[in-house]
Protein backbone atom coordinates (compact mmCIF):
# COMPACT_ATOMS: atom_id res chain seq x y z
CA UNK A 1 -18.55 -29.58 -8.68
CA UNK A 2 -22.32 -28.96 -7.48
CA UNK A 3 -23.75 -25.94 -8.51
CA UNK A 4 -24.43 -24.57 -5.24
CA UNK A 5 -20.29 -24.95 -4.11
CA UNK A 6 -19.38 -23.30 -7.55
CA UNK A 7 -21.70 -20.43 -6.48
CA UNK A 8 -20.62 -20.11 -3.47
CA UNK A 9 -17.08 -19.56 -4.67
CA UNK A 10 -17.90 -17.34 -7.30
CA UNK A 11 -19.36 -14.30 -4.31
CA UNK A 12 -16.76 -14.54 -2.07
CA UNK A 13 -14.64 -11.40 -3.04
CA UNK A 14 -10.92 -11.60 -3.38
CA UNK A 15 -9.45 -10.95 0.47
CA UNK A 16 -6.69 -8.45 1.24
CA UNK A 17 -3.42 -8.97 2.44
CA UNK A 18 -3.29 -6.87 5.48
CA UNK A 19 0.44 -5.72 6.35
CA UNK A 20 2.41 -2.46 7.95
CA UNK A 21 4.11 -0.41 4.59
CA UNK A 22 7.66 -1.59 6.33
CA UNK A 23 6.49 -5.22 5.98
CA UNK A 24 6.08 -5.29 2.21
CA UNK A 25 8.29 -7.69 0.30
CA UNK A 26 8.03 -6.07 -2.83
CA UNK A 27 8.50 -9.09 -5.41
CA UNK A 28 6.79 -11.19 -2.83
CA UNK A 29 3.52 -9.29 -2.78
CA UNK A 30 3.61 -8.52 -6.56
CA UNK A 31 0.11 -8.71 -7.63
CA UNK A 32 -1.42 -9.23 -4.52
CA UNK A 33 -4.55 -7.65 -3.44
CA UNK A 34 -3.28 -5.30 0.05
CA UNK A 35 -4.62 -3.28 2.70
CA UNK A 36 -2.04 -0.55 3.71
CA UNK A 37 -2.57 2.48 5.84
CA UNK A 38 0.06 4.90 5.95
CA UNK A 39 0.74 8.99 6.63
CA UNK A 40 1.14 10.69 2.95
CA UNK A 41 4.50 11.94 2.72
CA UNK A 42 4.50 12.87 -1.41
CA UNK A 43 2.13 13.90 -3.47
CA UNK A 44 3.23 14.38 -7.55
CA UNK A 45 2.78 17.70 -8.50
CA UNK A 46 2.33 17.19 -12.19
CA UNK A 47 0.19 13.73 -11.41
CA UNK A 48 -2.11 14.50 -7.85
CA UNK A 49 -3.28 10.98 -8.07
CA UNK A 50 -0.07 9.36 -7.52
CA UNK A 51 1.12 9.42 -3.81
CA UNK A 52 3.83 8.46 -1.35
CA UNK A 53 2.13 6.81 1.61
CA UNK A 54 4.36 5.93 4.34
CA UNK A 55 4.97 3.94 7.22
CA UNK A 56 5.95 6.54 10.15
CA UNK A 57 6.04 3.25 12.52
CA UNK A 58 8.67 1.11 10.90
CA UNK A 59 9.87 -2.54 12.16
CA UNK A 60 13.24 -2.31 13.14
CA UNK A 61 14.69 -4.35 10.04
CA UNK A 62 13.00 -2.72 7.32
CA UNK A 63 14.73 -1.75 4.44
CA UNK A 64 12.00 0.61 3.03
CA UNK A 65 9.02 2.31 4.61
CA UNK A 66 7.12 4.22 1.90
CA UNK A 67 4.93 2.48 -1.27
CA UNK A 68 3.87 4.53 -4.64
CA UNK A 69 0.12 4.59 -4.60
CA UNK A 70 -2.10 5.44 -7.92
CA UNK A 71 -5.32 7.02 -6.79
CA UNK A 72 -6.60 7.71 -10.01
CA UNK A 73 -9.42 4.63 -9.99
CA UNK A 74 -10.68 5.95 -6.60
CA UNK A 75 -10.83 9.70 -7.52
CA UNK A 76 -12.37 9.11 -10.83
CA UNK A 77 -15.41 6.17 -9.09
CA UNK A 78 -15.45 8.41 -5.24
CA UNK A 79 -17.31 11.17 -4.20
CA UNK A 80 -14.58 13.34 -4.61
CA UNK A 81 -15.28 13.55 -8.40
CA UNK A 82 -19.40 14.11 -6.34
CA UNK A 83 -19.25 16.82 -4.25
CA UNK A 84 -18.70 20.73 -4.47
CA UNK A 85 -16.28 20.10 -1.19
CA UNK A 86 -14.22 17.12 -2.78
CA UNK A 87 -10.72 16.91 -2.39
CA UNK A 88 -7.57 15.28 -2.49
CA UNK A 89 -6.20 13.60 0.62
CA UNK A 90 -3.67 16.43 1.88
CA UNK A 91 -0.02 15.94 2.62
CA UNK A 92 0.64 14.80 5.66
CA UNK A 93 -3.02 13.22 6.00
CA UNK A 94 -3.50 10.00 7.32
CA UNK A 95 -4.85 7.23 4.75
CA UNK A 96 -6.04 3.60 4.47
CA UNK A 97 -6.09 1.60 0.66
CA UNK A 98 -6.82 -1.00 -0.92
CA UNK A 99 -5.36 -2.11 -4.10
CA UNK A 100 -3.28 -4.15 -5.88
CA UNK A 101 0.80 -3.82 -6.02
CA UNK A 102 1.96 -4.27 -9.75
CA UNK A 103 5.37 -4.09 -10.91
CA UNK A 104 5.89 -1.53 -13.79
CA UNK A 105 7.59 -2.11 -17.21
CA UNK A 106 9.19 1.60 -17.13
CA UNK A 107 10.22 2.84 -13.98
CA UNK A 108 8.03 6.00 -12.32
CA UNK A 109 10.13 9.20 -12.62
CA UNK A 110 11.10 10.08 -9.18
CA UNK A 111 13.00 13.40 -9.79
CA UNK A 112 9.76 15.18 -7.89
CA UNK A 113 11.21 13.29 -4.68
CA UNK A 114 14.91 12.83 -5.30
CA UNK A 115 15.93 16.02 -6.95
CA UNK A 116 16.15 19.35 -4.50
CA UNK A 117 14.78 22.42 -5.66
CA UNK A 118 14.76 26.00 -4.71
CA UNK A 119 12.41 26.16 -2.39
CA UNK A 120 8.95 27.71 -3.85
CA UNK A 121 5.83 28.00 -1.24
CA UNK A 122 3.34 28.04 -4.26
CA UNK A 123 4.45 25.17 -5.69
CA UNK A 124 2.48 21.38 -4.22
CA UNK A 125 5.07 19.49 -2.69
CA UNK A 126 8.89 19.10 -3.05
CA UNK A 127 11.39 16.91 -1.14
CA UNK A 128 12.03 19.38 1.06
CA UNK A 129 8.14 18.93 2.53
CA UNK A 130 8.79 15.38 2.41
CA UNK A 131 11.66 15.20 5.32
CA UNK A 132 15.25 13.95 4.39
CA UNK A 133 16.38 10.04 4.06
CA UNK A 134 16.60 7.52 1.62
CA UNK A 135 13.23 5.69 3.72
CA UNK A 136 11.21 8.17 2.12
CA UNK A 137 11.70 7.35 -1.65
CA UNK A 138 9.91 4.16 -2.63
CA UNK A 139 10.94 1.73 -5.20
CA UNK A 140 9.96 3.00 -8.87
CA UNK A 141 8.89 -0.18 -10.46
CA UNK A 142 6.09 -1.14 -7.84
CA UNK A 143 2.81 1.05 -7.21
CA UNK A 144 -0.18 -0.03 -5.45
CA UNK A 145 -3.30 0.44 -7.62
CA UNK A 146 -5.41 1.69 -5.45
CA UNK A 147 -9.17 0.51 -6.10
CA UNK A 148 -10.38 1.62 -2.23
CA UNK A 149 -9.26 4.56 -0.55
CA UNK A 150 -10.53 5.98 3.00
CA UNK A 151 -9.40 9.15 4.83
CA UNK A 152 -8.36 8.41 8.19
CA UNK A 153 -9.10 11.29 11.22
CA UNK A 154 -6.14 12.43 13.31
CA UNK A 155 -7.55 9.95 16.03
CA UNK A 156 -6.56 6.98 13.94
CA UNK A 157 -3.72 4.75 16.12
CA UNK A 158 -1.63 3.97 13.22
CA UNK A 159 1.21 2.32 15.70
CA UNK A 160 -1.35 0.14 16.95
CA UNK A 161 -2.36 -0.80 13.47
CA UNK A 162 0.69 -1.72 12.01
CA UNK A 163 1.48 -3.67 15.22
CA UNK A 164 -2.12 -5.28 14.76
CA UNK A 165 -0.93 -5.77 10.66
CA UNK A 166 2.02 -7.32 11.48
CA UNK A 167 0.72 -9.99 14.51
CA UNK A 168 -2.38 -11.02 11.75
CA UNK A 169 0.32 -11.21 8.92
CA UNK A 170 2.85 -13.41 10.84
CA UNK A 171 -0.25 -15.41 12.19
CA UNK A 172 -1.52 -16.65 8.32
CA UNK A 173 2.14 -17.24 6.97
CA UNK A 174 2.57 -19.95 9.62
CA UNK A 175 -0.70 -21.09 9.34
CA UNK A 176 0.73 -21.17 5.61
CA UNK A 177 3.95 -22.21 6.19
CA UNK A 178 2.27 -25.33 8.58
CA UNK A 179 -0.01 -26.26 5.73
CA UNK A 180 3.06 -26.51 2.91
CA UNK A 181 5.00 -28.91 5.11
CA UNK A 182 2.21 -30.91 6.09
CA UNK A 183 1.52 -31.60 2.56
CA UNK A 184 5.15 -32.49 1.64
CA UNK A 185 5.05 -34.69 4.55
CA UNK A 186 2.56 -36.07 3.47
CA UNK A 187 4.21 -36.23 -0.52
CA UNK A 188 7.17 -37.96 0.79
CA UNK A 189 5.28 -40.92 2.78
CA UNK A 190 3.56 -41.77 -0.40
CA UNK A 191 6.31 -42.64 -2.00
């Protein structure tokens, strides 16, 4: 390979899958890199960097809506470690991330979502903040290691998104899906 091709290779940056929450195919997308943006609907209250972002604009055939999301690598490089004002993203706060969904050996306790309490207003965030329905708790075993993170104002068209997501998403797999047959076409007239 010429040096300048094996350069050129070498900068281009690993490109996110961009998909609606609703759309994830959690074994499918294990270890991918994604791009998710989402409405917070959990936040852990004895771990604030792990986070329920969800999709409030689900497709219609969905099974789940909602994806465990680690923070901890953006809080600890952002300028919310920076400022005086810095912050957590709030409950209820639209968000956009980046990251990459791995599938955990031990599966993350859920009890902070699943398990009602007496309600306590000084307490962070129980289930009862988070709305009922099984849509709302995400599988255990995946989280999305969140290496990008941005805030997203109340003017954000997260509908539109997700519709935009899903049109780009459907558009590469049958670019991919063209692409596999071709080549096993191909496979079978060689032989």
């Amino acid at each position: 390979m010429p040096a300048r091709s094996r350069l050129s290779t070498m900068s281009i940056p690993d490109q996110a899958l961009i998909l609606p929450i609703s759309d994830l195919s959690l074994n499918r997308e294990e270890n991918t890199k994604l791009r998710l943006a989402g409405t917070i609907t959990g936040i852990n209250p004895s771990n604030s960097s792990l986070i329920v972002l969800s999709d409030p604009h689900p497709a219609t055939t969905s099974t789940a809506s909602s994806v465990l999301v680690d923070l901890s690598l953006c809080i600890s490089n952002n300028s919310w470690r920076r400022g005086s004002d810095a912050k957590l993203p709030e409950l209820k706060s639209k968000l956009m991330v980046i990251g990459h969904l791995t599938r955990r050996a031990v599966r993350v306790d859920l009890e902070w979502l699943t398990k009602p309490k007496k309600r306590d207003l000084g307490e962070v965030q129980r289930k009862d903040s988070v709305g009922e329905g099984k849509q709302c708790v995400p599988n255990g075993y995946f989280v999305l290691e969140a290496i990008l993170c941005k805030p997203l104002d109340e003017s954000f068209h997260l509908a539109l998104w997700n519709h935009a997501a899903r049109l780009r998403s459907q558009n590469e797999w049958s670019h991919y899906y063209d692409q596999h047959t071709r080549s096993k076409g191909k496979r079978k007239a060689d032989t």
